[in-house]
Protein backbone atom coordinates (compact mmCIF):
# COMPACT_ATOMS: atom_id res chain seq x y z
CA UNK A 1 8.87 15.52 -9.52
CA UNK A 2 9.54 12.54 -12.14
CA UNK A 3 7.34 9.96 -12.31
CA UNK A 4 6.78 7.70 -15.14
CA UNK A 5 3.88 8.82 -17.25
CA UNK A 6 4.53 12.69 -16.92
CA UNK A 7 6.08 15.18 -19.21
CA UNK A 8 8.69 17.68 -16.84
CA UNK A 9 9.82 21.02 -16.59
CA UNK A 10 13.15 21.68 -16.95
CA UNK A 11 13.63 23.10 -13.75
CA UNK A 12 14.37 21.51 -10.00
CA UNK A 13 13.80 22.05 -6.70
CA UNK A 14 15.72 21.29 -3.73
CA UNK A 15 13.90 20.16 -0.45
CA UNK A 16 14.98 19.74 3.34
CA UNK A 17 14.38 21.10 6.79
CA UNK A 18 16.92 24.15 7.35
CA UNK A 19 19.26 24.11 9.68
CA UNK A 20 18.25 27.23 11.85
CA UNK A 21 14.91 25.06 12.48
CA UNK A 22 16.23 22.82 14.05
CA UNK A 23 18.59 24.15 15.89
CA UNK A 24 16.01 26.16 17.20
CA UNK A 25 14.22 23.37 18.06
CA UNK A 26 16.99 22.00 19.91
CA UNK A 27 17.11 25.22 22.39
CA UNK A 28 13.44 24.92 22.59
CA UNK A 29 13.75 21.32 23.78
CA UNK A 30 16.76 22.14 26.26
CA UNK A 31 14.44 25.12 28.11
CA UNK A 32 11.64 23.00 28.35
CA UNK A 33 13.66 20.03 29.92
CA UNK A 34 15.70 22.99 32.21
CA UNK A 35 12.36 24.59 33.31
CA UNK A 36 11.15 21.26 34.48
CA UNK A 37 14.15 20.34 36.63
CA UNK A 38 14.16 24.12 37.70
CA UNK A 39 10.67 23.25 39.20
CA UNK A 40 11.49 20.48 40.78
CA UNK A 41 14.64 21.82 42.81
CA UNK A 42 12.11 24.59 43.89
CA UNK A 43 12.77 27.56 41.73
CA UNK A 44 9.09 27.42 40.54
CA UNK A 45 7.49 27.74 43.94
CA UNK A 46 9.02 31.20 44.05
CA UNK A 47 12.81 30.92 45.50
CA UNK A 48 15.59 32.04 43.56
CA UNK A 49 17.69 29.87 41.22
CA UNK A 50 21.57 30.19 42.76
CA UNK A 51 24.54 30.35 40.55
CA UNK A 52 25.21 26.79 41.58
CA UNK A 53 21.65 25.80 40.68
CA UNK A 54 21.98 26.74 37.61
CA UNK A 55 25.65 25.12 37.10
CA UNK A 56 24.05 21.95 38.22
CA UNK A 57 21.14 22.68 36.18
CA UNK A 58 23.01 22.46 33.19
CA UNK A 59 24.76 19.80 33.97
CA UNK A 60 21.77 17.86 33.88
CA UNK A 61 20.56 18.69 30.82
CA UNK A 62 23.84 17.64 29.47
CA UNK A 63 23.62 14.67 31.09
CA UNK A 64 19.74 13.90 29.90
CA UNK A 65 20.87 14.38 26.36
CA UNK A 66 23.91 12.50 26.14
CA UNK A 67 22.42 9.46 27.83
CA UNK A 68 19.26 9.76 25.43
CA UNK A 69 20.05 10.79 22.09
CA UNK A 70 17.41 8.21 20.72
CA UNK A 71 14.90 10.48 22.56
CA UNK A 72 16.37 13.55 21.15
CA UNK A 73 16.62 11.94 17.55
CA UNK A 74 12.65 10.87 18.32
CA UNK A 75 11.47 14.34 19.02
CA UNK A 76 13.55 16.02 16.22
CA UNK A 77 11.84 13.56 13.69
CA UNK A 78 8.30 13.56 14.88
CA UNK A 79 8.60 17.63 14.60
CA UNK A 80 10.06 17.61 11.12
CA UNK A 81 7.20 15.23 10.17
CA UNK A 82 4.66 17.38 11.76
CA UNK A 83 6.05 20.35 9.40
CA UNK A 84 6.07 18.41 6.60
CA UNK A 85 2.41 17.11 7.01
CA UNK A 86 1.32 20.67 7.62
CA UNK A 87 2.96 22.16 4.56
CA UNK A 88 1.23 19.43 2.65
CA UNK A 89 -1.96 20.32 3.76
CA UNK A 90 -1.54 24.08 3.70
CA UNK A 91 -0.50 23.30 -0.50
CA UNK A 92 -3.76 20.58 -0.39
CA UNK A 93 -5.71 23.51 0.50
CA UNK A 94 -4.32 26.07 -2.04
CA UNK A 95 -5.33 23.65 -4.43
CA UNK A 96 -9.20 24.27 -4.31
CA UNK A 97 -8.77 28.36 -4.81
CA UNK A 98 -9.89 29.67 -7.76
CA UNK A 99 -11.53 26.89 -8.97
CA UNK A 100 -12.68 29.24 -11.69
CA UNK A 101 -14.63 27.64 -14.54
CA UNK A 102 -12.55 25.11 -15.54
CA UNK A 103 -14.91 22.79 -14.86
CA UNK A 104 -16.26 19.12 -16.21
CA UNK A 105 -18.60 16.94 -14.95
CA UNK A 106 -21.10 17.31 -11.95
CA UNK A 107 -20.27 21.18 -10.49
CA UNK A 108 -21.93 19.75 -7.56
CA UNK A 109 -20.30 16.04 -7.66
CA UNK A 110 -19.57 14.88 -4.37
CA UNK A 111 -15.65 14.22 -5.26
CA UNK A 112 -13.55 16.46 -7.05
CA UNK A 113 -10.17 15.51 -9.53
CA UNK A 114 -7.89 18.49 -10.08
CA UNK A 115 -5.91 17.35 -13.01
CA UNK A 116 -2.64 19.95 -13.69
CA UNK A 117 -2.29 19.39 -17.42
CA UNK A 118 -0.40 20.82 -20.44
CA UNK A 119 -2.11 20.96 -23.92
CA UNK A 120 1.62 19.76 -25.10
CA UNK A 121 1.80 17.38 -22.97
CA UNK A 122 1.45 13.68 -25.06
CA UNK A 123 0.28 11.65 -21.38
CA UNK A 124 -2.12 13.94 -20.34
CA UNK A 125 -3.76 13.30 -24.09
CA UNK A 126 -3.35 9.84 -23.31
CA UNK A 127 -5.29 9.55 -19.89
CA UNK A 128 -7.88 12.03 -21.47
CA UNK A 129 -10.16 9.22 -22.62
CA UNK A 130 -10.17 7.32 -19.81
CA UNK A 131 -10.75 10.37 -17.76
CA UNK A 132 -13.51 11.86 -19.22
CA UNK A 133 -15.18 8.41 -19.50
CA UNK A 134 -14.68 8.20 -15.77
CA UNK A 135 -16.27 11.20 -14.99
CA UNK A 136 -19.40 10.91 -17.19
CA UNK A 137 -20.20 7.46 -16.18
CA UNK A 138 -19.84 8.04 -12.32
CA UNK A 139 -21.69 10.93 -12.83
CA UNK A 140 -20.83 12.80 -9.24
CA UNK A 141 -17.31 13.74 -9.84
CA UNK A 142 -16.38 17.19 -10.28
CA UNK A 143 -12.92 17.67 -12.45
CA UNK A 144 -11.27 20.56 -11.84
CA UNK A 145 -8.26 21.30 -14.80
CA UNK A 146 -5.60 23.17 -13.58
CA UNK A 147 -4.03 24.96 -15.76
CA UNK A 148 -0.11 23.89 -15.61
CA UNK A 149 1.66 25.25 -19.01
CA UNK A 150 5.29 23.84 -18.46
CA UNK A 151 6.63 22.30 -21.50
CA UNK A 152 6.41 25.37 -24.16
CA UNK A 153 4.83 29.07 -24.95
CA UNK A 154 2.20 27.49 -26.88
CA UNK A 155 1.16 25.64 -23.72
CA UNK A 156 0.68 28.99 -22.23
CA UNK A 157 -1.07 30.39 -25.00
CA UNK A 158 -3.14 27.17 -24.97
CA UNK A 159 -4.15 27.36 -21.52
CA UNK A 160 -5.10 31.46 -21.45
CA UNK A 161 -7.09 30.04 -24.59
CA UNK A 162 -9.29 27.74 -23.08
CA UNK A 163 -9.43 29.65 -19.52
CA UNK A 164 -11.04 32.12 -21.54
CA UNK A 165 -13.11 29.85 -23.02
CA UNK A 166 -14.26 29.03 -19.85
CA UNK A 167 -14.98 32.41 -19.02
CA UNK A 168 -17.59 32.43 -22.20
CA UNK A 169 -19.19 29.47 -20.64
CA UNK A 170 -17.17 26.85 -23.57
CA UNK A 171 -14.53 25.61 -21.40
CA UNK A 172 -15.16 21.82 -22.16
CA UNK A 173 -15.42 22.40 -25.91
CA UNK A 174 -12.15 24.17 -26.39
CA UNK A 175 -10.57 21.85 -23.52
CA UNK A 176 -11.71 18.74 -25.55
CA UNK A 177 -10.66 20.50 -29.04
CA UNK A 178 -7.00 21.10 -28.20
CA UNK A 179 -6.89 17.50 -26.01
CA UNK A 180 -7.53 16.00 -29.41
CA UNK A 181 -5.57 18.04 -31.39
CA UNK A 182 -3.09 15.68 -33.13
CA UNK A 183 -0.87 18.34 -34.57
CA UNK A 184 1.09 21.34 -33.72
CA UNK A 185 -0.35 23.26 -30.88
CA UNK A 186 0.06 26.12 -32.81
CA UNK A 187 -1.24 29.77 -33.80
CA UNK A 188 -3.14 27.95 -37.00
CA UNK A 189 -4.44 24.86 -34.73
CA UNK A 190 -5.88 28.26 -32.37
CA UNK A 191 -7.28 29.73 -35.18
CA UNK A 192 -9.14 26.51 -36.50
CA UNK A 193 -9.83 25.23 -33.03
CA UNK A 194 -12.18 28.83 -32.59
CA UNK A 195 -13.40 29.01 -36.02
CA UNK A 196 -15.03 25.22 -35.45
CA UNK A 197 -15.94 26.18 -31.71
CA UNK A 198 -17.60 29.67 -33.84
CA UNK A 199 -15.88 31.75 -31.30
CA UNK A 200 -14.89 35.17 -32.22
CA UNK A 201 -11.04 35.80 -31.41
CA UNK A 202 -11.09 38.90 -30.44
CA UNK A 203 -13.63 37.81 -27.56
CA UNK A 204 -10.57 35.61 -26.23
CA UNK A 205 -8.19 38.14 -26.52
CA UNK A 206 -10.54 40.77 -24.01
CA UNK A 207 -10.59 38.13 -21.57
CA UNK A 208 -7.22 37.32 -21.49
CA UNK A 209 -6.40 40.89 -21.50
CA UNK A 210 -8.18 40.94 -17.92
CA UNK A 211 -5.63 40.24 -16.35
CA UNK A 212 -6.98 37.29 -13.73
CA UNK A 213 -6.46 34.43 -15.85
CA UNK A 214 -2.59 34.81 -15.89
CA UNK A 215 -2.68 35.28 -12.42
CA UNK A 216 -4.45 32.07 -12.11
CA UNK A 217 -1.79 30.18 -13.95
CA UNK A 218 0.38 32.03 -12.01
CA UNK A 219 -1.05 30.69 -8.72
CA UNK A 220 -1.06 27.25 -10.04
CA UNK A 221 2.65 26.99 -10.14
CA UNK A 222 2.98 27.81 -6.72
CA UNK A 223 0.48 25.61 -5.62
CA UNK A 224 2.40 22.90 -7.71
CA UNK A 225 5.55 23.62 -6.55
CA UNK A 226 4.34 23.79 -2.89
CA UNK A 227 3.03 20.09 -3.86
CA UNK A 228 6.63 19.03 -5.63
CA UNK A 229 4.38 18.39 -8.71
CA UNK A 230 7.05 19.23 -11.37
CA UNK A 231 5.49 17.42 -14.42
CA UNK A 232 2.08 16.60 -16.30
CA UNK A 233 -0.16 15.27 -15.43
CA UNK A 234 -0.80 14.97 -11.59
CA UNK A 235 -4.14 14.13 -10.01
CA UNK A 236 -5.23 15.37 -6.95
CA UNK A 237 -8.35 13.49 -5.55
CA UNK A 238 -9.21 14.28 -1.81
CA UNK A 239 -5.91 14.16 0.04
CA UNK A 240 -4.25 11.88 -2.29
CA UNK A 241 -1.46 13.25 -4.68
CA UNK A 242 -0.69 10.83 -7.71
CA UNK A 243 1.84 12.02 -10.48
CA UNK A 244 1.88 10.80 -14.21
CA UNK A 245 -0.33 9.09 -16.56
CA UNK A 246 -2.65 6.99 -13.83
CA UNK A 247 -4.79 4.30 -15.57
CA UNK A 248 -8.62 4.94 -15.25
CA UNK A 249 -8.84 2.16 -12.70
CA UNK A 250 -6.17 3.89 -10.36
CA UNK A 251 -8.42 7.02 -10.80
CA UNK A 252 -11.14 4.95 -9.83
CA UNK A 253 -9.75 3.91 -6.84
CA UNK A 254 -8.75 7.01 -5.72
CA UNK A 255 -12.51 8.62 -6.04
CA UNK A 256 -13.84 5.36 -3.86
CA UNK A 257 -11.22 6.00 -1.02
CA UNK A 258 -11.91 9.98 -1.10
CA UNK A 259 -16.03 9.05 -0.83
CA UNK A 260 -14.92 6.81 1.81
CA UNK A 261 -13.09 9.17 4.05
């Protein structure tokens, strides 16, 4: 996805109903509309449907569908939208697994922002401020980073980093450290970033070595792609999705109508 105020992947993803679904669909529709009229020439009150029925039968249907294509084009698109609004909740819902500790704020705030971010990403540094001011002035929201390395291997590394951070309960510190960084996200801006947080390295390294966190990450894509988020950053407050650099009062907004509903 490219919005303004997001930094993109390089890569793309095409999006449609297939074919075979609704073609499928289409049979579906013509053996509901034949069992009907085979009930009401009396097949379902247990006679037995006669070659000529049937003929008849089908002419019918043929009939129905020519002389109502509207109808047919209704029913196709309410169906498509129905999959469409299911898949987007089904990827909604992926969104609040393994929440892990990547958390800021309230843990038990009464609305949560998931924020897919990128340490390299210059918007997401820009809508940091305004963010975190939101969050500690409300004082009930829950922000949930998702880790979303996209734009280079440092912005992996940076992300197993501070996930493992987060494991030794300094998540915010080393979130807020590399958010500010104004250089290089680099091996030396690691280095100094740790040796000013006083964390030991090598404690980084076990936890990373784990295993889970790159599974996390991994996780996250999906989820992202299942939402056709393709850049950073991208909110996700209650059930609404909104891409790019969002100013605070947009975020705003979006908490109120989540509390709302």
């Amino acid at each position: 996805m490219t919005s303004p105020g997001s930094s993109t992947s390089s890569s793309t993803k095409t999006t449609g109903t297939p074919a075979s679904i609704t073609s499928k669909f289409v049979i579906a529709l013509i053996l509901m509309v034949g069992v009907g009229l085979g009930y009401g020439l009396g097949y379902g009150s247990g006679g037995k449907l006669s070659q000529t029925d049937a003929v008849e039968i089908n002419k019918m249907i043929r009939t129905y569908i020519a002389d109502n294509p509207g109808f047919v084009l209704e029913v196709l698109t309410n169906y498509n939208q129905q999959q469409r609004d299911a898949a987007r909740q089904q990827a909604l819902n992926l969104v609040k697994v393994n929440d892990g500790k990547t958390i800021i704020g309230n843990p038990d705030g009464d609305v949560t922002i998931y924020e897919f971010s990128d340490y390299n990403c210059g918007y997401c540094k820009r809508v940091f401020a305004d963010l975190m001011d939101l969050v500690r002035e409300d004082g009930n929201i829950r922000l949930v980073i998702k880790e979303f390395p996209i734009l280079a291997e440092s912005s992996t590394q940076a992300a197993q980093i501070s996930m493992a951070a987060a494991e030794l309960g300094r998540f915010e510190e080393i979130h807020t450290a590399l958010m500010q960084w104004t250089g290089r996200i680099d091996a030396s801006a690691f280095s100094r970033i740790l040796a000013d947080a006083g964390i030991n390295p090598q404690e980084i390294q076990a936890e990373i070595a784990k295993g889970e966190i790159n599974a996390i990450i991994a996780q996250t894509r999906a989820t992202a792609e299942a939402l056709d988020i393709g850049g950073t950053p991208a909110f996700v407050i209650g059930d609404e999705i909104a891409p790019g650099a969002i100013s605070r009062s947009e975020m705003a907004a979006m908490v109120a109508r989540a509390r709302n509903n």
